[in-house]
C-alpha atoms as a PDB file:
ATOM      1  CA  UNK A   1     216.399 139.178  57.632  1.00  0.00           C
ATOM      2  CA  UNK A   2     217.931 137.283  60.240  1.00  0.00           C
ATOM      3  CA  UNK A   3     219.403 133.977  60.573  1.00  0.00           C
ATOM      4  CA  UNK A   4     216.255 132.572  61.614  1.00  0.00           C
ATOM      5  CA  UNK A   5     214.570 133.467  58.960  1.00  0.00           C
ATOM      6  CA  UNK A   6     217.104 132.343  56.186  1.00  0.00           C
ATOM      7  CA  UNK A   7     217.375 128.589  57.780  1.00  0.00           C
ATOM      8  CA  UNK A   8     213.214 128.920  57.461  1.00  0.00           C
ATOM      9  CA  UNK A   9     213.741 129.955  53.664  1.00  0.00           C
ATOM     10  CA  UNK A  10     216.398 127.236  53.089  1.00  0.00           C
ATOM     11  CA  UNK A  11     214.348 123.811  54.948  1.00  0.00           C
ATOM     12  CA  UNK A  12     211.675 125.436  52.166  1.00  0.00           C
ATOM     13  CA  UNK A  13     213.654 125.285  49.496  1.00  0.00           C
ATOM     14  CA  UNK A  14     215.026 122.133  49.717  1.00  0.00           C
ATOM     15  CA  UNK A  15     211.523 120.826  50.896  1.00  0.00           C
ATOM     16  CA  UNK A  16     210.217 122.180  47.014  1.00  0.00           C
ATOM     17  CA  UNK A  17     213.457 121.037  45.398  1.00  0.00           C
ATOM     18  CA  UNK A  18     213.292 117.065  46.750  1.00  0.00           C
ATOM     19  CA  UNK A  19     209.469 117.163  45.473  1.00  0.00           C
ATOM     20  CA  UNK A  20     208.834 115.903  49.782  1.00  0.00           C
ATOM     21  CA  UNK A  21     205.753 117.333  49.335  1.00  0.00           C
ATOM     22  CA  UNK A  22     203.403 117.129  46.640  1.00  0.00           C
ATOM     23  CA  UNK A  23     201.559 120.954  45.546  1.00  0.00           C
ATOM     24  CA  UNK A  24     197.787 121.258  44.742  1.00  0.00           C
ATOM     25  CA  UNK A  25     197.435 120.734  40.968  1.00  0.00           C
ATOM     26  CA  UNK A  26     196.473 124.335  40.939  1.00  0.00           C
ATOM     27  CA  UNK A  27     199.439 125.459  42.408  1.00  0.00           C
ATOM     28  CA  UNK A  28     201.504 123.677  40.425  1.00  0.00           C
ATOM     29  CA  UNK A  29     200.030 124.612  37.786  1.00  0.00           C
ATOM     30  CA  UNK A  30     201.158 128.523  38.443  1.00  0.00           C
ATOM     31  CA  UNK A  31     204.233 127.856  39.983  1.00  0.00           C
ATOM     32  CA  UNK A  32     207.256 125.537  39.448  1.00  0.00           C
ATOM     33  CA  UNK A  33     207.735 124.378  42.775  1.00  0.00           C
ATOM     34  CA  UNK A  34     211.392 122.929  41.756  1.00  0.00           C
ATOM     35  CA  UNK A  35     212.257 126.469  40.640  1.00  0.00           C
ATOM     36  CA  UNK A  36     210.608 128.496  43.563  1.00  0.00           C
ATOM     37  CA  UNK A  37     212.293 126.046  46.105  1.00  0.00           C
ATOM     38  CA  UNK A  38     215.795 127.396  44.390  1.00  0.00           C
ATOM     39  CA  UNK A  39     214.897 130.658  44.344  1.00  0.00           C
ATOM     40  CA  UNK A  40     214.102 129.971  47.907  1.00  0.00           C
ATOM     41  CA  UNK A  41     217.700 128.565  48.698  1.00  0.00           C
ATOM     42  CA  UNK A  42     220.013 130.619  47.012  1.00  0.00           C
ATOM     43  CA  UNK A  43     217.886 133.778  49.025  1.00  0.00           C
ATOM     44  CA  UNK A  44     218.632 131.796  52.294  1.00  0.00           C
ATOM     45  CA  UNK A  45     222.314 131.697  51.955  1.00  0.00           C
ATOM     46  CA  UNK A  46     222.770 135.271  51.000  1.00  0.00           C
ATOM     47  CA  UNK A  47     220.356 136.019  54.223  1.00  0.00           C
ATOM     48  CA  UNK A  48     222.482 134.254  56.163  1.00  0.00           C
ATOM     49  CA  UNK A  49     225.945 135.405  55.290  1.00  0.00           C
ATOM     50  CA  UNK A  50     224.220 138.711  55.354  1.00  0.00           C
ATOM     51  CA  UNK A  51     223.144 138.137  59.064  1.00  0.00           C
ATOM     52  CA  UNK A  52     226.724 136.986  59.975  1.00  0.00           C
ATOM     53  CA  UNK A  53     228.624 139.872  58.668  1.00  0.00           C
ATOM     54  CA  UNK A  54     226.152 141.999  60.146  1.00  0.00           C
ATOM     55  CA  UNK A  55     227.208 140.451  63.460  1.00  0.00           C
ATOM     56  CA  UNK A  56     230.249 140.257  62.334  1.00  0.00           C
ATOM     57  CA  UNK A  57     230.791 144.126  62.251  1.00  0.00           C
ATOM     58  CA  UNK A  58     228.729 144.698  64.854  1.00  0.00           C
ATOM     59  CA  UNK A  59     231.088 143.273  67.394  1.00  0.00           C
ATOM     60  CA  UNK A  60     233.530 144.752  65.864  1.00  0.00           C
ATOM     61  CA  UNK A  61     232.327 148.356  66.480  1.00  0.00           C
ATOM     62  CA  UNK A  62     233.634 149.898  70.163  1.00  0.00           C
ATOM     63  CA  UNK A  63     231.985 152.839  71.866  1.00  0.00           C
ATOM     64  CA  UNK A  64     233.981 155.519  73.747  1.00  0.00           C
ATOM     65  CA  UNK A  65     232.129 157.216  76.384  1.00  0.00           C
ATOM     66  CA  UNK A  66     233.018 160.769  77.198  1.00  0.00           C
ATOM     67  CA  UNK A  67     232.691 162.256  80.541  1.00  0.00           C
ATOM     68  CA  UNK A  68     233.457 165.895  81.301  1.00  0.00           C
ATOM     69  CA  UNK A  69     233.207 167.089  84.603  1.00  0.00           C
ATOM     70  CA  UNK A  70     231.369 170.826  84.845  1.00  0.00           C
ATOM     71  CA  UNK A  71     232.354 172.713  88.274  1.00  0.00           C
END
């Protein structure tokens, strides 16, 4: 998961936890849509600070190239 993807999950959640827009009756029947959009939120935040200590380390890492010279 990438950042992208946990700002996606986090306008969702807070989208199902304000109650901006209203679920089929069938749907909200199944699912709590308060509790999915927190589910939603709290998976966002640990996708992003995933994503950024990903990066994080990844700059981190150098590469030594090795040349050796055959005559």
């Amino acid at each position: 998961m990438g950042i992208g993807l946990g700002i996606v999950l986090l306008v969702l959640g807070l989208i199902l936890v304000t109650d901006a827009v209203q679920l089929p009756q069938a749907i909200e029947n199944a699912i709590n849509g308060q509790a999915l959009g927190w589910i939603f939120i709290i998976v966002s935040v640990i996708a992003i600070g995933l994503s950024l200590a990903m990066n994080r380390q990844r700059n981190k890492t150098t590469h030594v190239e090795e040349r050796r010279d055959y005559r």
